[in-house]
N, C-alpha and C. Protein backbone atom coordinates (compact mmCIF):
# COMPACT_ATOMS: atom_id res chain seq x y z
N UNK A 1 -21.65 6.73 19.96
CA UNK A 1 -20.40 6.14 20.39
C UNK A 1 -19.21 6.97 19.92
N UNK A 2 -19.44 8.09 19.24
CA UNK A 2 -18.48 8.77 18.57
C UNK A 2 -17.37 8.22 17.19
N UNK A 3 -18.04 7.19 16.87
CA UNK A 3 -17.35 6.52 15.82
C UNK A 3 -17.96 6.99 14.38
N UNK A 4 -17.69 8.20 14.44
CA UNK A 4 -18.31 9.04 12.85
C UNK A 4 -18.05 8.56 11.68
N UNK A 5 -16.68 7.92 11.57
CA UNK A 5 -16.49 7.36 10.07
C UNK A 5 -16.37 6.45 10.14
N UNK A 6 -16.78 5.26 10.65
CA UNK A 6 -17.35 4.06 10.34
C UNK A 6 -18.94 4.47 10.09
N UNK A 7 -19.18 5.86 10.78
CA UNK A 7 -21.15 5.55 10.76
C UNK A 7 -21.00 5.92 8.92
N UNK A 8 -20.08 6.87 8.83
CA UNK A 8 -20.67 7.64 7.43
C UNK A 8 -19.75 6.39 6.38
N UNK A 9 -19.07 5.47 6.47
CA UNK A 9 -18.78 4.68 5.47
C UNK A 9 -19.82 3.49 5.45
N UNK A 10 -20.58 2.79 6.58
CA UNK A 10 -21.71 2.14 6.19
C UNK A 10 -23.12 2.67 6.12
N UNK A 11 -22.95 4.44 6.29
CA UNK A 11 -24.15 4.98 5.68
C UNK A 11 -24.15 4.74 4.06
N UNK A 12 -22.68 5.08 3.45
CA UNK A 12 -22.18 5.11 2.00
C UNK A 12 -22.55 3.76 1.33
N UNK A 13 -22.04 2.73 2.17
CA UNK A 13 -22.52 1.12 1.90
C UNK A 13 -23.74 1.20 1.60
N UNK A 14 -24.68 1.41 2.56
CA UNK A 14 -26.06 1.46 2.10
C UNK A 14 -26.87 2.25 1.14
N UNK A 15 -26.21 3.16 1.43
CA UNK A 15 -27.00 4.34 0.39
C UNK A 15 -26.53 3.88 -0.90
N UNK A 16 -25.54 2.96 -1.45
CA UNK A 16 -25.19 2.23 -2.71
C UNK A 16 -26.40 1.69 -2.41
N UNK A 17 -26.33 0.94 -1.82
CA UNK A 17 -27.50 -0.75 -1.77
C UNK A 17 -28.71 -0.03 -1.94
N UNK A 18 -28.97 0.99 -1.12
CA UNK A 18 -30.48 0.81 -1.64
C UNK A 18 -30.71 2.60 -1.37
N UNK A 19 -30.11 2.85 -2.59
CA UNK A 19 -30.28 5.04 -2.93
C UNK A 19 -31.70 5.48 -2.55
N UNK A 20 -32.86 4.73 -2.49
CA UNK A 20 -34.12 5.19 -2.56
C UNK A 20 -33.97 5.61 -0.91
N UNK A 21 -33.80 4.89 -0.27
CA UNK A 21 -33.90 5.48 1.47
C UNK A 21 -33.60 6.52 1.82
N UNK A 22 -34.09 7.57 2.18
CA UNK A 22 -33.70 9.20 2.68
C UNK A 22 -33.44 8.92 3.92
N UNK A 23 -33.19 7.73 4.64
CA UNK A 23 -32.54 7.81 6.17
C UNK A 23 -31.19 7.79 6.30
N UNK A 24 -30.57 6.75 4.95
CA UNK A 24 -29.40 6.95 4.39
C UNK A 24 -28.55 8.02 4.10
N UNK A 25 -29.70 8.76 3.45
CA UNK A 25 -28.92 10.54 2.99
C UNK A 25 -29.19 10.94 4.05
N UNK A 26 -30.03 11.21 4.85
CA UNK A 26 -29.61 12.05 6.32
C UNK A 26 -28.67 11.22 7.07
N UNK A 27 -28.15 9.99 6.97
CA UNK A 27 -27.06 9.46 7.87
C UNK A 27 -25.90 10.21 7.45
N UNK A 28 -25.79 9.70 5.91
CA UNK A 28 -24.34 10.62 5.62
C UNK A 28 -24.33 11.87 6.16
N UNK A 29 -25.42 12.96 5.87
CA UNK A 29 -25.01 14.29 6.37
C UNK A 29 -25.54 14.29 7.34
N UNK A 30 -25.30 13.73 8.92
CA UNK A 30 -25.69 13.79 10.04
C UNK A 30 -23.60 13.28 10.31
N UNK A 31 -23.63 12.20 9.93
CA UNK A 31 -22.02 11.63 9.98
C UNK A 31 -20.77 12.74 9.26
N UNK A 32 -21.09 13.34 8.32
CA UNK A 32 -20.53 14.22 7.89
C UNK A 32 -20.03 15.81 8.68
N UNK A 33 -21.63 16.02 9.03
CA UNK A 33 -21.67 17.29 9.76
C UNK A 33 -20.74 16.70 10.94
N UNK A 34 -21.00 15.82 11.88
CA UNK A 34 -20.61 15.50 13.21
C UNK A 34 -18.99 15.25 13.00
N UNK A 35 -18.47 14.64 11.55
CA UNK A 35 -16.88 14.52 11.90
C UNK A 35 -16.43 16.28 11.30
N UNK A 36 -16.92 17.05 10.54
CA UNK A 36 -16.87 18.40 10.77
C UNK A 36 -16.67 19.57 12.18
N UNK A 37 -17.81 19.17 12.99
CA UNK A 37 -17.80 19.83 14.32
C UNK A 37 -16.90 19.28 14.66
N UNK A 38 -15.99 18.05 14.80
CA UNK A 38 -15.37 17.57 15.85
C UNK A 38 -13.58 17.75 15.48
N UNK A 39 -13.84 17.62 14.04
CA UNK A 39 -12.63 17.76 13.64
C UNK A 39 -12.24 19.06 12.85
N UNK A 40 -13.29 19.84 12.33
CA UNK A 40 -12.70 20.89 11.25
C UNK A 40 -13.13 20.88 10.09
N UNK A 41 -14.00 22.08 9.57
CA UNK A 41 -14.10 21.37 7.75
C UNK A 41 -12.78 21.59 7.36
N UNK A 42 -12.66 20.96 5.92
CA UNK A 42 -11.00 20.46 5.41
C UNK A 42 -11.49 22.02 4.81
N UNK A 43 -11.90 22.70 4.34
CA UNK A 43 -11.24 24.26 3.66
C UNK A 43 -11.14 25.23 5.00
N UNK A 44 -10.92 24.75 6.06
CA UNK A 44 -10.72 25.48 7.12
C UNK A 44 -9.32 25.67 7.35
N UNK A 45 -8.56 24.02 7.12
CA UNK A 45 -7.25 24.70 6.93
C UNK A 45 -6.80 24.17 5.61
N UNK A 46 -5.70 24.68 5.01
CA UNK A 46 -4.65 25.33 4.03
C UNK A 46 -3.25 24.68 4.40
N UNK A 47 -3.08 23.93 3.92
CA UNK A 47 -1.33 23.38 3.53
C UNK A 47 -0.54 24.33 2.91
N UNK A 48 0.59 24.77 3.12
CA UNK A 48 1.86 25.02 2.42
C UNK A 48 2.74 24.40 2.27
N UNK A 49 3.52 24.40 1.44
CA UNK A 49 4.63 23.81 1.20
C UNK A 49 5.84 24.91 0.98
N UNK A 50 5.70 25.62 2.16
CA UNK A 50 7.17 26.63 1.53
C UNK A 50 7.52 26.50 2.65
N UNK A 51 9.05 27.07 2.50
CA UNK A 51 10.15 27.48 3.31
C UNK A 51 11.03 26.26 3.40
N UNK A 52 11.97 25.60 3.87
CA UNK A 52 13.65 24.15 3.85
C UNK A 52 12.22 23.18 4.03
N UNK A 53 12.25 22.60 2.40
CA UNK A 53 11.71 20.91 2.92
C UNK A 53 12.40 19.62 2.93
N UNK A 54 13.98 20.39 2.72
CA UNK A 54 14.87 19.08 2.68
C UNK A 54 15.00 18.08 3.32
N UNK A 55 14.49 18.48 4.64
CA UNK A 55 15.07 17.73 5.79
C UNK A 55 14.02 16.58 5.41
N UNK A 56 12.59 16.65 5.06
CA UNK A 56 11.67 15.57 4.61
C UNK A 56 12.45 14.70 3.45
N UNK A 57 12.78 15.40 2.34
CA UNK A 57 13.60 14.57 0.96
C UNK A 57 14.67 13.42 1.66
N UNK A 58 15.60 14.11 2.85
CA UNK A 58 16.67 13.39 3.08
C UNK A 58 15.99 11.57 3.79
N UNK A 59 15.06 12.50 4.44
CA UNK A 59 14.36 10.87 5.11
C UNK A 59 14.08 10.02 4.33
N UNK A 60 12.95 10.49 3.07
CA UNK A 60 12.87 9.43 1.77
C UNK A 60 13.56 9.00 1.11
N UNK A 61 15.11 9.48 0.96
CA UNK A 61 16.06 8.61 0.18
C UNK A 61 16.62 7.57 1.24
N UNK A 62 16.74 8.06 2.96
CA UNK A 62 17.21 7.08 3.67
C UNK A 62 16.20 5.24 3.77
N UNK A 63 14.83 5.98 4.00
CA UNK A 63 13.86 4.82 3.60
C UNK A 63 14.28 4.26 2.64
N UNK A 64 14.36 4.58 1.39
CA UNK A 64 14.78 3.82 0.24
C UNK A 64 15.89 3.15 0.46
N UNK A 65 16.93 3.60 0.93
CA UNK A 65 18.47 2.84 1.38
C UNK A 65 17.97 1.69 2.02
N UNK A 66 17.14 1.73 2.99
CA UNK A 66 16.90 1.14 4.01
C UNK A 66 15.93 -0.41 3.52
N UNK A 67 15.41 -0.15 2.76
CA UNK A 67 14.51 -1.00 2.05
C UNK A 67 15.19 -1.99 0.64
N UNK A 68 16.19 -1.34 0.12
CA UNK A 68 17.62 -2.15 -0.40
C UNK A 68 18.04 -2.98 0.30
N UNK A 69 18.44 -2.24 1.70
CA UNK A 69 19.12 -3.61 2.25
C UNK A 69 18.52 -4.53 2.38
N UNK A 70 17.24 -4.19 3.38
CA UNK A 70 16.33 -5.53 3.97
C UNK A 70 16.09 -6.15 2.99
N UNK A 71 16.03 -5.89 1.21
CA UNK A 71 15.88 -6.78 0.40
C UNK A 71 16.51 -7.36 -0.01
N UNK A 72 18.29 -7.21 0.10
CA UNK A 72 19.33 -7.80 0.04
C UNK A 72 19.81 -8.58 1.13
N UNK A 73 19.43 -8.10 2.51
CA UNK A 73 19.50 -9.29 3.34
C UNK A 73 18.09 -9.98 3.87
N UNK A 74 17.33 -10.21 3.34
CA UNK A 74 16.58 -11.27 3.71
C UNK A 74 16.64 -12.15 3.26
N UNK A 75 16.77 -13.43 4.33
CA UNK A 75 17.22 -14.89 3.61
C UNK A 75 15.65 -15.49 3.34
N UNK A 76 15.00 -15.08 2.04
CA UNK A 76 13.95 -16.09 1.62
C UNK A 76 14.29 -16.68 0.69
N UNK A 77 13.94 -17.92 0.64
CA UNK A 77 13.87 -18.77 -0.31
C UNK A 77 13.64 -18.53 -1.27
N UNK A 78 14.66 -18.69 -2.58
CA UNK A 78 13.70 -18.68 -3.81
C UNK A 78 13.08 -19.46 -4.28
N UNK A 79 13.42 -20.47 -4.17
CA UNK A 79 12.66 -21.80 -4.46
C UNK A 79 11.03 -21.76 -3.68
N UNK A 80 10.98 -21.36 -2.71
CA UNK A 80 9.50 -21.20 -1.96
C UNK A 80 8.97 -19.72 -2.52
N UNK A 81 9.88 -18.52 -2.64
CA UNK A 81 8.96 -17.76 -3.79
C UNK A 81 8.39 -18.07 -4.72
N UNK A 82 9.17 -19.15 -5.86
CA UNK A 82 8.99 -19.01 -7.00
C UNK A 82 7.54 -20.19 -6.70
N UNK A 83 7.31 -20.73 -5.85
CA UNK A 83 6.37 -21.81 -5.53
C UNK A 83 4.66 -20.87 -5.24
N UNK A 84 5.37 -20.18 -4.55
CA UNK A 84 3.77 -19.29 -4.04
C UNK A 84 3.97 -17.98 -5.19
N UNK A 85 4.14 -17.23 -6.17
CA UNK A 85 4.43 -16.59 -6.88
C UNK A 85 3.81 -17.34 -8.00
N UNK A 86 4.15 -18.57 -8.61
CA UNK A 86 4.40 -18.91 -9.67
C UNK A 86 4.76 -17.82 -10.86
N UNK A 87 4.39 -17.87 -12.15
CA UNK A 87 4.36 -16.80 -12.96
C UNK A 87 5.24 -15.29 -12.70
N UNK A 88 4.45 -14.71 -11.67
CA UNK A 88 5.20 -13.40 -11.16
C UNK A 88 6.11 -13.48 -10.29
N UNK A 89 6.95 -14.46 -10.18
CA UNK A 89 8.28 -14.47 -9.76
C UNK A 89 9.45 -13.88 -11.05
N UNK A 90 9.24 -14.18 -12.31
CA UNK A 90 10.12 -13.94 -13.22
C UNK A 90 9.72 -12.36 -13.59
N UNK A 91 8.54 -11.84 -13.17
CA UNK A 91 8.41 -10.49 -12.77
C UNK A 91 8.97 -10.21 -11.93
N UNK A 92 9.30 -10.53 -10.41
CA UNK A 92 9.89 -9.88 -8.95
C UNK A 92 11.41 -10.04 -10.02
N UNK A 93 11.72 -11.08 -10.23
CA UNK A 93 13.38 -11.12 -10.78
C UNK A 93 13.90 -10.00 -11.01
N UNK A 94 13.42 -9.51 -12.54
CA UNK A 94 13.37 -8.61 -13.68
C UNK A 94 12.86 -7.32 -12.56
N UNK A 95 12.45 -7.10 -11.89
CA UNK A 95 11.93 -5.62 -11.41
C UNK A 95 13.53 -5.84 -10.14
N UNK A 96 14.04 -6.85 -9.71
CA UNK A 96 15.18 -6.89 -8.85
C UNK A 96 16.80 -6.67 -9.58
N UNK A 97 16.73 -7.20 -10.68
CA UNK A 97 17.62 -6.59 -11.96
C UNK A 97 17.41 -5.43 -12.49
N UNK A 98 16.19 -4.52 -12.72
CA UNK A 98 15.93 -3.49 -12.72
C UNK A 98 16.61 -2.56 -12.11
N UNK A 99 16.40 -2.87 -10.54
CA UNK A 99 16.89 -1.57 -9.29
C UNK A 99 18.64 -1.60 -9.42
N UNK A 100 18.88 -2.87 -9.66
CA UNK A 100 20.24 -3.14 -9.41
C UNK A 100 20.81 -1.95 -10.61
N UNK A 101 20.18 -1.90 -11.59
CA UNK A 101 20.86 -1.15 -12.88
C UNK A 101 20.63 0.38 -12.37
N UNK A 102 21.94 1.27 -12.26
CA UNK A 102 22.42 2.56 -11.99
C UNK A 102 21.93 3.49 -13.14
N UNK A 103 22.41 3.16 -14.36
CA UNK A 103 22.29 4.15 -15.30
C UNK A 103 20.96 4.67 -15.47
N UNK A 104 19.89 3.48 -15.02
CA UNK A 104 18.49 3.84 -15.43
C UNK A 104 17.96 4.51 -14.32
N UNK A 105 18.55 4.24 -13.51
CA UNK A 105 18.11 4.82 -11.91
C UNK A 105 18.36 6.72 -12.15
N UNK A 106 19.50 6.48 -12.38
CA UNK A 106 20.30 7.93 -12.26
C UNK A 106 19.98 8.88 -13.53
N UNK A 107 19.45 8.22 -14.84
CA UNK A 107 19.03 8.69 -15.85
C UNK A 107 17.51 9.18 -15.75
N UNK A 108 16.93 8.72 -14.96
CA UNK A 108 15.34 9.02 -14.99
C UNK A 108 14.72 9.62 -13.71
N UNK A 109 15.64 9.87 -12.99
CA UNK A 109 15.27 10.16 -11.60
C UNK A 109 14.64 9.05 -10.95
N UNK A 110 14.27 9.60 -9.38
CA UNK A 110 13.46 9.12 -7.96
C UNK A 110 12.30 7.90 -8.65
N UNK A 111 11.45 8.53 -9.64
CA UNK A 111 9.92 8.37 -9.64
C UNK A 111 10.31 6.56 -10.40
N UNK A 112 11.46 6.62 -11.18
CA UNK A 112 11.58 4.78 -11.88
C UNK A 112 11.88 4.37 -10.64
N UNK A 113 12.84 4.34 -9.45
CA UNK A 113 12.94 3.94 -8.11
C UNK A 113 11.79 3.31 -7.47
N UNK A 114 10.97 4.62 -7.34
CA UNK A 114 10.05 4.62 -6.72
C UNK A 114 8.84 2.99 -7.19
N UNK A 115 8.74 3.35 -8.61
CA UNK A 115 7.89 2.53 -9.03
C UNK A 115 8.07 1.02 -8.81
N UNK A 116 9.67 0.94 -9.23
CA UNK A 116 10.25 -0.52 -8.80
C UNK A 116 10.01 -0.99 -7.33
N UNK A 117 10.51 -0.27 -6.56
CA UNK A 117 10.22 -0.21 -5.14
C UNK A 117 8.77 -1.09 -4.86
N UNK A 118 8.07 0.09 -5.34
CA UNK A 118 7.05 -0.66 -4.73
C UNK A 118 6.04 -1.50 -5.64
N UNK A 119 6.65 -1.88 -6.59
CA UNK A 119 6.14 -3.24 -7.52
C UNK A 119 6.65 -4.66 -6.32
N UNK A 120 8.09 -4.30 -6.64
CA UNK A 120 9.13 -5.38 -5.47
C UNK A 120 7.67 -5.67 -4.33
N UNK A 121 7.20 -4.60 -3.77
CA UNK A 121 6.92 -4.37 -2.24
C UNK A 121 5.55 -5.08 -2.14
N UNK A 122 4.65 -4.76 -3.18
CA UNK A 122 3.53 -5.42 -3.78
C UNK A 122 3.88 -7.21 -4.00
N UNK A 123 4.77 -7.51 -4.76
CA UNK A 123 5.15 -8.90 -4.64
C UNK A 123 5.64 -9.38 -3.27
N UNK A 124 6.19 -8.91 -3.08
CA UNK A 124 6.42 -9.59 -1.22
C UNK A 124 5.31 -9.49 -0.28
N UNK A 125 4.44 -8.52 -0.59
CA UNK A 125 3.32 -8.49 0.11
C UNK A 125 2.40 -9.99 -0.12
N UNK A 126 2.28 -10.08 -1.81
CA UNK A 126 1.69 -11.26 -1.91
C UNK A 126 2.24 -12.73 -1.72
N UNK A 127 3.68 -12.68 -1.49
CA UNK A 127 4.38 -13.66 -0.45
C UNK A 127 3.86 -14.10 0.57
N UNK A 128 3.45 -13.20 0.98
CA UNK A 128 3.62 -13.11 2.43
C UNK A 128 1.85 -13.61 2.64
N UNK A 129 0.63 -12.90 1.70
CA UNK A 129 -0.51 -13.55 1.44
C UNK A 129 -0.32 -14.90 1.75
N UNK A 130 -0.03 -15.57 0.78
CA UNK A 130 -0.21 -16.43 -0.14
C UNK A 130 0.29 -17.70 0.70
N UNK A 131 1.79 -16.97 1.65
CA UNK A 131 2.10 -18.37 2.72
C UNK A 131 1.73 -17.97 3.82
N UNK A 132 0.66 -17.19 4.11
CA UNK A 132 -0.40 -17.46 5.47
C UNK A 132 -1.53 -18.30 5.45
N UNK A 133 -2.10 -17.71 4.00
CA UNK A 133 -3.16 -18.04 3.55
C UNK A 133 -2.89 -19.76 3.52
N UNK A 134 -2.28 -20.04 2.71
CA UNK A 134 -2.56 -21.88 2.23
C UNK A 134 -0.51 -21.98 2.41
N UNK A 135 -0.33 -22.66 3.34
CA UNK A 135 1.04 -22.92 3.61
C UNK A 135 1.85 -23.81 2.58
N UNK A 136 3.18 -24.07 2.11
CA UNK A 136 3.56 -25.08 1.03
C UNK A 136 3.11 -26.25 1.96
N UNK A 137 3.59 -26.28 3.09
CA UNK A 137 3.46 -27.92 3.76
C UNK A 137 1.79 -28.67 3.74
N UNK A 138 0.27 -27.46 3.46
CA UNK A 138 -0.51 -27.44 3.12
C UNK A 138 -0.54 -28.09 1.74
N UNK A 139 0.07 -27.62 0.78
CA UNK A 139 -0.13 -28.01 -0.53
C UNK A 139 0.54 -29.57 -0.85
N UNK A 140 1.75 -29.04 -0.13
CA UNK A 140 2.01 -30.75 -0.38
C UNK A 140 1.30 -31.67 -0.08
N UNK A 141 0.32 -31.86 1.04
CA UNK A 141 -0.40 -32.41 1.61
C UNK A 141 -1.47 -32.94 1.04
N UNK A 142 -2.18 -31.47 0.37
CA UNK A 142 -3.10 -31.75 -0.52
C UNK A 142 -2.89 -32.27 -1.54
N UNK A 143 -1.79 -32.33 -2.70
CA UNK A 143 -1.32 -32.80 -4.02
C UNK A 143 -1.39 -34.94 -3.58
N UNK A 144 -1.07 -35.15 -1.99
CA UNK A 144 -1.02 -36.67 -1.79
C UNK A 144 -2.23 -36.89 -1.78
């Protein structure tokens, strides 16, 4: 069907489950060889990184701009964060007082940004879990 790396990631599945099978090890290198022919072995080509890579830098600080705002204007609730969060809401706080502070930003470079960023991004992710998964109007429901 031409679906090589799904074959060679549940060849990998199996060949965990059960290493003794040699149909396993010829799957991987049957799946291996075949996304090779089709795509390239990876020491075939060679990355550089020389010559103006600014124009890439300028995009990642605009993302970052860009990801300030939407976190400054999105109207969520805190009261319904702090509900599906519990505990690690007074973490999201403190990592949102964090970004806000300049000196530490500008004193340590990109990479403290960065980290906050996507701590923030990780907690909203599990927001966003957490009220698909089991809704508040769910819980209330259940607590009657």
């Amino acid at each position: 069907m031409g679906n090589f790396e799904f074959a060679l990631v549940f060849f990998h599945r199996g060949h965990k489950l059960r290493p003794e099978l040699q149909e396993l090890r010829l799957g991987i290198q049957k799946a291996q060889e075949a996304i090779e022919n089709s795509v390239g072995s990876p020491s075939s080509v060679k990355l550089e990184n020389i010559g103006d890579l600014s124009f890439f830098h300028g995009k990642d600080e605009g993302k970052k701009e860009q990801e300030l705002q939407s976190k400054k204007e999105s109207p969520k609730s805190k009261k319904t964060e702090r509900e599906l969060l519990g505990e690690l809401f007074t973490d999201k706080e403190y990592l949102e007082k964090l970004l806000e502070d300049k000196d530490l930003i500008s004193r340590n470079g990109n990479k403290v940004d960065d980290l906050i960023l996507s701590g923030i991004n990780y907690l909203d992710t599990r927001i966003e879990f957490w009220r698909q998964h089991k809704p508040i109007y769910a819980w209330k429901r259940g607590h009657k």
